[in-house]
N, C-alpha and C. Protein backbone atom coordinates (compact mmCIF):
# COMPACT_ATOMS: atom_id res chain seq x y z
N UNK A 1 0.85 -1.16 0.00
CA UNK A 1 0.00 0.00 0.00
C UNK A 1 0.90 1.23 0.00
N UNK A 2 0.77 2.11 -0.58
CA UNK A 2 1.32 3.66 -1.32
C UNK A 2 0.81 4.74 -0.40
N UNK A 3 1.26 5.54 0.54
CA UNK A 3 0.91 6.69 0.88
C UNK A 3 1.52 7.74 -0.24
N UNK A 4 0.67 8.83 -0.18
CA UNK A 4 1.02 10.21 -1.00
C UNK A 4 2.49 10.54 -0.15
N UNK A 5 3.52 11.22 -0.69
CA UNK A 5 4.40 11.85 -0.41
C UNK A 5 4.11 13.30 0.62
N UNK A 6 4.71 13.79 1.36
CA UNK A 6 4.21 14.39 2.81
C UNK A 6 5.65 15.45 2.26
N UNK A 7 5.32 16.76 2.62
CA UNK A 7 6.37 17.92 2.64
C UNK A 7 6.92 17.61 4.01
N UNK A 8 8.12 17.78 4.27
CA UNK A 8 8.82 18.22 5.62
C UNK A 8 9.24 19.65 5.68
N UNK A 9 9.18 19.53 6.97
CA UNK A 9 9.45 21.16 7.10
C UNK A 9 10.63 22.48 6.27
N UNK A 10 11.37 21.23 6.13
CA UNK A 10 12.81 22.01 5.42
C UNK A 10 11.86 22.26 3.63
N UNK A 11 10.61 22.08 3.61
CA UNK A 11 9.97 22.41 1.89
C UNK A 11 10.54 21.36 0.82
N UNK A 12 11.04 20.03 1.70
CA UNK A 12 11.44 19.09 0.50
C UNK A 12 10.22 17.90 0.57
N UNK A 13 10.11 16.94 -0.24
CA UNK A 13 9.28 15.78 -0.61
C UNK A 13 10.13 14.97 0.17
N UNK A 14 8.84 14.35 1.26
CA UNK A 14 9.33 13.12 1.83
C UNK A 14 8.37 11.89 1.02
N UNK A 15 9.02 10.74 0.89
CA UNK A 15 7.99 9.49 -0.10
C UNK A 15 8.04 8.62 1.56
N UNK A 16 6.35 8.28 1.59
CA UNK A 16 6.14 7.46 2.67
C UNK A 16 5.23 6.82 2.55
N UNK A 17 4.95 5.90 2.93
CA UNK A 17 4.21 4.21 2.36
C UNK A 17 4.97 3.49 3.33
N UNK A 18 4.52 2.06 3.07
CA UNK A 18 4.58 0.90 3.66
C UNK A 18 4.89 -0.56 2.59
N UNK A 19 5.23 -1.50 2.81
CA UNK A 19 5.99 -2.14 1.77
C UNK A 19 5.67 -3.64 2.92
N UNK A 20 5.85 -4.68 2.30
CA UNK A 20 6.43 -6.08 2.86
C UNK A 20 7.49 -6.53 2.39
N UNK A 21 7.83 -7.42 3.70
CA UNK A 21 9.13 -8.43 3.22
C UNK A 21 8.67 -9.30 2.45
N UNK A 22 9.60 -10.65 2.48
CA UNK A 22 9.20 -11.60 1.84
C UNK A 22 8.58 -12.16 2.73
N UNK A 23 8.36 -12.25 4.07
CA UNK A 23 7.90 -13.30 4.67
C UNK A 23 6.46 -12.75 5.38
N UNK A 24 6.21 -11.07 4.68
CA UNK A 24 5.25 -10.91 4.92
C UNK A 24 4.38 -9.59 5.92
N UNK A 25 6.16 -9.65 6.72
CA UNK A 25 6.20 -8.33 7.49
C UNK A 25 5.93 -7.07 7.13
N UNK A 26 5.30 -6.22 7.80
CA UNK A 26 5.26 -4.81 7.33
C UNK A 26 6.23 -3.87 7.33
N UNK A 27 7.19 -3.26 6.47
CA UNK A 27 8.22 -2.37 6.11
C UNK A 27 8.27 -1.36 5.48
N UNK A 28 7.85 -0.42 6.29
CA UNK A 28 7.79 0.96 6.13
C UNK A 28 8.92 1.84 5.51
N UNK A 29 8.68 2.48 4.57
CA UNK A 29 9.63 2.87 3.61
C UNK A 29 10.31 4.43 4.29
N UNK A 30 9.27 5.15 5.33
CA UNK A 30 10.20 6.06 6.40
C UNK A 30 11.11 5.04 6.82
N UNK A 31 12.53 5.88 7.19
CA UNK A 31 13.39 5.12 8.02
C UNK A 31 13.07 5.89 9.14
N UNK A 32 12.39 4.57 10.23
CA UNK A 32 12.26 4.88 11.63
C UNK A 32 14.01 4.21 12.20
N UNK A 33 14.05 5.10 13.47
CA UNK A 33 15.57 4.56 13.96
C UNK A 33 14.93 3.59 15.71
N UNK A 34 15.46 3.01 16.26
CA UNK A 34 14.97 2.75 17.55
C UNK A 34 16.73 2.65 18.66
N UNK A 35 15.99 2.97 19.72
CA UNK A 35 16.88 2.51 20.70
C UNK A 35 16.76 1.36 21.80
N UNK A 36 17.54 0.33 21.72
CA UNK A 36 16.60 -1.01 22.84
C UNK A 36 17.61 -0.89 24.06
N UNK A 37 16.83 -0.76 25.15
CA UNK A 37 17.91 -0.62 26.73
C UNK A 37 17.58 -1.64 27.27
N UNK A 38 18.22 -2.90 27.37
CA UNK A 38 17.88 -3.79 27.73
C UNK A 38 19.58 -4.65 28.52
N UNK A 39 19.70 -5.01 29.98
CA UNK A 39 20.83 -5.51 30.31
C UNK A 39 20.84 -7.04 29.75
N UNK A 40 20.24 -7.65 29.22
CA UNK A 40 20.00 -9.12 28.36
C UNK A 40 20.26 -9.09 27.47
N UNK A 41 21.98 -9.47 27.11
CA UNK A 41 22.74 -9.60 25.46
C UNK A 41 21.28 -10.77 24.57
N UNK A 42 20.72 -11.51 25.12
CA UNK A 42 19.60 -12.10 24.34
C UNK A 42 18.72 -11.38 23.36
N UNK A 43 17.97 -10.46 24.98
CA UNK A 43 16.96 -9.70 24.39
C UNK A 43 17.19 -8.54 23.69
N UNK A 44 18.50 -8.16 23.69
CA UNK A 44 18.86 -7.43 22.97
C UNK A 44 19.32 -7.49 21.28
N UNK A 45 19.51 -8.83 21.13
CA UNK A 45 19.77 -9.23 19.91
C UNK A 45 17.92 -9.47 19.15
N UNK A 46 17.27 -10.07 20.39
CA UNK A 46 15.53 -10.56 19.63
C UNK A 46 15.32 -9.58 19.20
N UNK A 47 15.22 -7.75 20.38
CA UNK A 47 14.63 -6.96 20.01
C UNK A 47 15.28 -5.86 18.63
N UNK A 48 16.26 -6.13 18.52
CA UNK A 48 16.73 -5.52 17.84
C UNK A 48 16.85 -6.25 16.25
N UNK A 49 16.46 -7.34 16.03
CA UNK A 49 16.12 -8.45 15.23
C UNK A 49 14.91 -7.92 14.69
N UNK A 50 13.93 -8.03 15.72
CA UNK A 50 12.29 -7.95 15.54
C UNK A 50 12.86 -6.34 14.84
N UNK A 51 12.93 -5.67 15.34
CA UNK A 51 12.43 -3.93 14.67
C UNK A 51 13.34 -3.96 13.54
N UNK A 52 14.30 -4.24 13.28
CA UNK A 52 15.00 -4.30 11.70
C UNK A 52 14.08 -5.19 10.88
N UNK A 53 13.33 -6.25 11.16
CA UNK A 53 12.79 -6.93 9.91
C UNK A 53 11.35 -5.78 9.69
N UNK A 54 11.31 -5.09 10.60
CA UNK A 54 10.10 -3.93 10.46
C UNK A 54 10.99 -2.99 9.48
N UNK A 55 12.23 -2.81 9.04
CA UNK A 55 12.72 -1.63 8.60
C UNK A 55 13.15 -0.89 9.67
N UNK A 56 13.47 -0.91 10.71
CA UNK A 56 13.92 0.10 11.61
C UNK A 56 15.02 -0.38 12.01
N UNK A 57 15.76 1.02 11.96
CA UNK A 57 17.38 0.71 12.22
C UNK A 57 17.50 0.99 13.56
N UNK A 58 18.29 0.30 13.98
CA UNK A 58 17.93 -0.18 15.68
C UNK A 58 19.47 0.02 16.26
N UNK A 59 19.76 0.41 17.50
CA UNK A 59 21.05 0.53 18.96
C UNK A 59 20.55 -0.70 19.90
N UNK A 60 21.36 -0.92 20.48
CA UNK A 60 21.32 -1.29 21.71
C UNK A 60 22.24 -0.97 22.67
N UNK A 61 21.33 -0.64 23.80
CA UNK A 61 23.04 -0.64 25.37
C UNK A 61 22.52 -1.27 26.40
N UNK A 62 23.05 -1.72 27.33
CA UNK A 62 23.08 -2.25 28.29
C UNK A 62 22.14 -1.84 29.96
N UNK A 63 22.51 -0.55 29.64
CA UNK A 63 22.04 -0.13 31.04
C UNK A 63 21.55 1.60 30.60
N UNK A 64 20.54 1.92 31.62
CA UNK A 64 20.13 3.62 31.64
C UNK A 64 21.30 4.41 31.41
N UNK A 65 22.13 4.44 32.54
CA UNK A 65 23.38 5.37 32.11
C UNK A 65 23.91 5.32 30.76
N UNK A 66 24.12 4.34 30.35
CA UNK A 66 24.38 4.18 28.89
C UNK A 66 23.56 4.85 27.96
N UNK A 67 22.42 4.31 28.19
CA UNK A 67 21.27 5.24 27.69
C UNK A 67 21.25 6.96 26.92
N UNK A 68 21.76 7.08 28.48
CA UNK A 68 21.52 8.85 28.94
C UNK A 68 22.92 9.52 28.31
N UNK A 69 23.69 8.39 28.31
CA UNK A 69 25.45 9.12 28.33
C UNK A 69 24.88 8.81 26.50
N UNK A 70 24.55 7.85 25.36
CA UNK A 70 24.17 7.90 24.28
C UNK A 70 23.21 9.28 23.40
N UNK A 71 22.33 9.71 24.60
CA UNK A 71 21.44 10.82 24.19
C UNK A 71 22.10 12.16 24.27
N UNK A 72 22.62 11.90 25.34
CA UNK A 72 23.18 13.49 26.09
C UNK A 72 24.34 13.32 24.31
N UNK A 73 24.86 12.97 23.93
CA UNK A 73 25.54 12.75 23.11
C UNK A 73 25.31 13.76 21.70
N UNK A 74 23.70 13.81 21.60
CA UNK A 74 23.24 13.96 20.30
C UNK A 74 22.42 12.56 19.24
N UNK A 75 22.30 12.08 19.74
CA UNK A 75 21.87 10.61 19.11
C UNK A 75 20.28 11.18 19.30
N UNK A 76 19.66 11.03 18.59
CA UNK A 76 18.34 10.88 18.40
C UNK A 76 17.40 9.39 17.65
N UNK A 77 16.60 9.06 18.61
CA UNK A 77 15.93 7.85 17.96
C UNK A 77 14.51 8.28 17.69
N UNK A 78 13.87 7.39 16.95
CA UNK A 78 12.25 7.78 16.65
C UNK A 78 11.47 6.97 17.94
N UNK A 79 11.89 5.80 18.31
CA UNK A 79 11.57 4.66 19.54
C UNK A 79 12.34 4.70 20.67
N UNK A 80 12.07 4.42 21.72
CA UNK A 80 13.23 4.03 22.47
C UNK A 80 12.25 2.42 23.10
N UNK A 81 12.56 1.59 23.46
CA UNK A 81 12.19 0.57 23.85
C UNK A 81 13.07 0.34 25.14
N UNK A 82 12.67 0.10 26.27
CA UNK A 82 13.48 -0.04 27.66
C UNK A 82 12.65 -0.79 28.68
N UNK A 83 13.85 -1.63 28.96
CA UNK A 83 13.10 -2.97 30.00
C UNK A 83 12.86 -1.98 31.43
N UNK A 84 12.17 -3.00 32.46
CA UNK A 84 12.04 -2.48 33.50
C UNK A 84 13.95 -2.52 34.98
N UNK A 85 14.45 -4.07 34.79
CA UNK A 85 15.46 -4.06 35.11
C UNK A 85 16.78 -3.85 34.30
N UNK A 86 17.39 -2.87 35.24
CA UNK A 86 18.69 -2.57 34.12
C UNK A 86 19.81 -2.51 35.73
N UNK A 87 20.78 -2.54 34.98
CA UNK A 87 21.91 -2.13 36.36
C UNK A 87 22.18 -0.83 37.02
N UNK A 88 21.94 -0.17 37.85
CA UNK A 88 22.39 0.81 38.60
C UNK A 88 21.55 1.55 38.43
N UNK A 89 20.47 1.75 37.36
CA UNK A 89 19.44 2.86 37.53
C UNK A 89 18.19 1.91 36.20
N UNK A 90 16.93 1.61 37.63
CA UNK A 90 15.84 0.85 36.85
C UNK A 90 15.36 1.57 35.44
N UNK A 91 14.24 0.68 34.78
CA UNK A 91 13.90 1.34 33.77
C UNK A 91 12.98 2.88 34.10
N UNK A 92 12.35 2.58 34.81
CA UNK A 92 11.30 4.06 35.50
C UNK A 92 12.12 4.91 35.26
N UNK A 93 13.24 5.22 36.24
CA UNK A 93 14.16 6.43 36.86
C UNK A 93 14.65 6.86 35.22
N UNK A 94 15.11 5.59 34.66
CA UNK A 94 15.94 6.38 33.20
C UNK A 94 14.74 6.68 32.77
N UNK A 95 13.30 6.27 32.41
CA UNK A 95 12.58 6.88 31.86
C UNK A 95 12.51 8.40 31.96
N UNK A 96 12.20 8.66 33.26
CA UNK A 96 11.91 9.84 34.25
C UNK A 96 13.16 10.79 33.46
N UNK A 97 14.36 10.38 33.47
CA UNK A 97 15.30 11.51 32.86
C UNK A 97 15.81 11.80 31.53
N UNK A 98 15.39 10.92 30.80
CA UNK A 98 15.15 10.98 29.35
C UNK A 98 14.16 11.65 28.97
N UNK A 99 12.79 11.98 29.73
CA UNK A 99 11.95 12.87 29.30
C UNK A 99 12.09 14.34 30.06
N UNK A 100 12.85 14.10 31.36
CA UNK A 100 13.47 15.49 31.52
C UNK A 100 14.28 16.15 30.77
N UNK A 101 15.27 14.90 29.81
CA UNK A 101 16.04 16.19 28.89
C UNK A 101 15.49 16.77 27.25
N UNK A 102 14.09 16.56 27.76
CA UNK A 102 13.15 16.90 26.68
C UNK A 102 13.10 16.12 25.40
N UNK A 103 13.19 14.72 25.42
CA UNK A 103 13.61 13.96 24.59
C UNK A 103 11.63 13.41 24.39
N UNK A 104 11.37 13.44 23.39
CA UNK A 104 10.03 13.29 22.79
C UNK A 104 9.94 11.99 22.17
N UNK A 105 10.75 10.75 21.70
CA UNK A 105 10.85 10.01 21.38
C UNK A 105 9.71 8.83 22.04
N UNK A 106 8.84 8.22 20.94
CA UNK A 106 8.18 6.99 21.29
C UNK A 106 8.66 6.12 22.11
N UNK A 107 8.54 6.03 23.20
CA UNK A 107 8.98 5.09 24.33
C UNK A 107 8.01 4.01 24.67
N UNK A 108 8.52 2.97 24.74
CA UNK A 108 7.78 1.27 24.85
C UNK A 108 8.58 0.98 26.23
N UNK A 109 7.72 0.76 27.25
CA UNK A 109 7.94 -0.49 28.43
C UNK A 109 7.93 -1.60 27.76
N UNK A 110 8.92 -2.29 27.69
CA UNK A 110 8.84 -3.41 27.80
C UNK A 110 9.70 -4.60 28.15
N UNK A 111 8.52 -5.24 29.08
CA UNK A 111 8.86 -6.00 30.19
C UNK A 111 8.13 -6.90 30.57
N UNK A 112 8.27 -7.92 31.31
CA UNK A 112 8.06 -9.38 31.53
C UNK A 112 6.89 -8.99 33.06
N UNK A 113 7.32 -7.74 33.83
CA UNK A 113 6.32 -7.17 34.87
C UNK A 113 5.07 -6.79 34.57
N UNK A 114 3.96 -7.24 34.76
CA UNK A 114 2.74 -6.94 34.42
C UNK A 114 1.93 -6.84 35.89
N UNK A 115 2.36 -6.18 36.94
CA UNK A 115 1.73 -5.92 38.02
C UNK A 115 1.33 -4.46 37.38
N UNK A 116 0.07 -4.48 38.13
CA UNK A 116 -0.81 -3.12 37.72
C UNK A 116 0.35 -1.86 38.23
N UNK A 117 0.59 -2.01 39.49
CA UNK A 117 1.51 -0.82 40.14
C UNK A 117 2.56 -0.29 39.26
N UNK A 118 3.57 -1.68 38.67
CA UNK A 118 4.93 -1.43 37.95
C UNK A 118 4.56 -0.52 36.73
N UNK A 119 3.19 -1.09 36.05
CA UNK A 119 2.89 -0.73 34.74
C UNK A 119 2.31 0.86 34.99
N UNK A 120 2.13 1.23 36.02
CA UNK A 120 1.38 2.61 36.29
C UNK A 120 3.14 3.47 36.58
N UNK A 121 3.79 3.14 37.34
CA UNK A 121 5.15 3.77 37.62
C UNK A 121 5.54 3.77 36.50
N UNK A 122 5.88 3.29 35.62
CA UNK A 122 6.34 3.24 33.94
C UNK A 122 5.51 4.03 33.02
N UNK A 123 3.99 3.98 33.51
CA UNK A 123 3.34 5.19 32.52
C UNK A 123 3.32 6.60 33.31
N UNK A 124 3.53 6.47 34.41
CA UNK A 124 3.65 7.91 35.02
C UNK A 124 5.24 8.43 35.02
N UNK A 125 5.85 7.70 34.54
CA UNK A 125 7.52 8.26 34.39
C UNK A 125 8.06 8.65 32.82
N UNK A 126 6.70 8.04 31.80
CA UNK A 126 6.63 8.97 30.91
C UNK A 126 7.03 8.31 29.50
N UNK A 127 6.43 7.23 29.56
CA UNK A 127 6.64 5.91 28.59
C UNK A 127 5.24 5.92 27.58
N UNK A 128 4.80 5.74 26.47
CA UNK A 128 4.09 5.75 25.67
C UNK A 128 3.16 4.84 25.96
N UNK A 129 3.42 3.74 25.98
CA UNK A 129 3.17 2.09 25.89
C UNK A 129 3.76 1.20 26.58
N UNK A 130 3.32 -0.03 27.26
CA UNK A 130 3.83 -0.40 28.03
C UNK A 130 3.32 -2.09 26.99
N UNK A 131 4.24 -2.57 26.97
CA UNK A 131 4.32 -3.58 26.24
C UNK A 131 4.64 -4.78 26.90
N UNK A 132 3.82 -6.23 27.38
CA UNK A 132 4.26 -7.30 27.95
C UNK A 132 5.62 -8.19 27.16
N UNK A 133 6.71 -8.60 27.63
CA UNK A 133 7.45 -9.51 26.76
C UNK A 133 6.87 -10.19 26.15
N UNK A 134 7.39 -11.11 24.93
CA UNK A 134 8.28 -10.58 24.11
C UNK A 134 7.22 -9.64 23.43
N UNK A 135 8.50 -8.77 22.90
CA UNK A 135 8.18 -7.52 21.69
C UNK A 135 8.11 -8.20 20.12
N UNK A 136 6.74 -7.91 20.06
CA UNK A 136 6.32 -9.02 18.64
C UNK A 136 6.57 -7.92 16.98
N UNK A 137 6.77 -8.87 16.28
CA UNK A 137 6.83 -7.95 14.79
C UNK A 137 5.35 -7.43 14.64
N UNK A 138 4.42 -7.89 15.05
CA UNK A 138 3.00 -7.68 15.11
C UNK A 138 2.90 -6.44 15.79
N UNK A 139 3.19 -6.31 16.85
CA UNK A 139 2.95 -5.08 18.07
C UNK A 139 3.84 -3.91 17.29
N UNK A 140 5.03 -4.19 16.40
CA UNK A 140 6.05 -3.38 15.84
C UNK A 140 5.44 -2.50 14.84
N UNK A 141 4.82 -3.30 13.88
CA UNK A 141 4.10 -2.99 13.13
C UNK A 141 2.65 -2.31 12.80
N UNK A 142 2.19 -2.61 14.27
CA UNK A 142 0.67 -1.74 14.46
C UNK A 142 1.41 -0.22 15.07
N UNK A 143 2.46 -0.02 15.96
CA UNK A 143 3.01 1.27 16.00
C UNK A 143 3.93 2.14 15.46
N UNK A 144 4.44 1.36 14.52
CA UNK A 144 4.82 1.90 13.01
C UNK A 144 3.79 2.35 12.42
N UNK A 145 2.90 1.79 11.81
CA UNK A 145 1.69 1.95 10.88
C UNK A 145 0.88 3.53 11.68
N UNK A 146 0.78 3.35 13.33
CA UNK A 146 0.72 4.70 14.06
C UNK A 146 1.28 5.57 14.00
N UNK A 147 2.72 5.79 14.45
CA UNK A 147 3.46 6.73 13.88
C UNK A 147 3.94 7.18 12.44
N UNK A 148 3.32 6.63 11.58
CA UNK A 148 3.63 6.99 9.66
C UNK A 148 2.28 7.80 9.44
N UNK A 149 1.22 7.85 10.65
CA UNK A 149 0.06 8.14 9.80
C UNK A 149 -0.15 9.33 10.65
N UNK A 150 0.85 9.52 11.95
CA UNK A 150 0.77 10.57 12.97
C UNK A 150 1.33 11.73 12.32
């Protein structure tokens, strides 16, 4: 399916649509970027797996500080995706200061915690979505398809 081409602010033609792989996935012809904060070399390889077969060019680090020391940097992502446990500073707290440094980026909880409390501390620290493990090409793709049409 073909979206019309969209002006960006700088007065040039952006081309934006949506496309499949071969296997069926949805691949959005914006390049979305993501960031995955996750201390699990695993889940860091799944999640960063899953959002590239979406078309999204994807980071990973280890821990919040990493995070924060990556942004404070100049790095800008369209996603950020961040578990709830990380080392030395949980997912909440880095949430909490990533949107203090005015960073607007689509942010996903996601995490294996599905207590009502955890999931309310994670949306009150300023997370978009709070997403149960695993992060599916399905779930990737319904907030892609959101943000292309936002």
């Amino acid at each position: 399916m073909e979206l019309p081409s969209k002006i960006n602010n700088n007065g040039k033609s952006i081309k934006q649509g949506f496309s499949h792989s071969r296997n069926g996935d949805l691949i959005t012809n914006r390049k979305f970027t993501a960031l995955v904060i996750d201390s699990d070399p695993f889940i860091q390889i799944l999640e960063k797996a899953i959002l590239e077969s979406q078309g999204v060019e994807t980071q990973y680090v280890g821990s919040g500080i990493d995070a924060l020391d990556l942004l404070a940097s100049g790095a800008n992502f369209d996603i950020i995706a961040i578990a709830w446990v990380l080392p030395k500073m949980n997912g909440v707290e880095t949430t909490r200061r990533i949107r203090a440094m005015g960073i607007r980026s689509k942010m996903l909880a996601v995490t294996a915690c599905d207590i009502e409390r955890e999931k309310q501390a994670f949306l009150d620290a300023g997370v978009d979505e709070f997403i149960e493990k695993p992060l599916t090409p399905e779930k990737i793709a319904s907030i892609l398809r959101e943000m292309q049409n936002a």
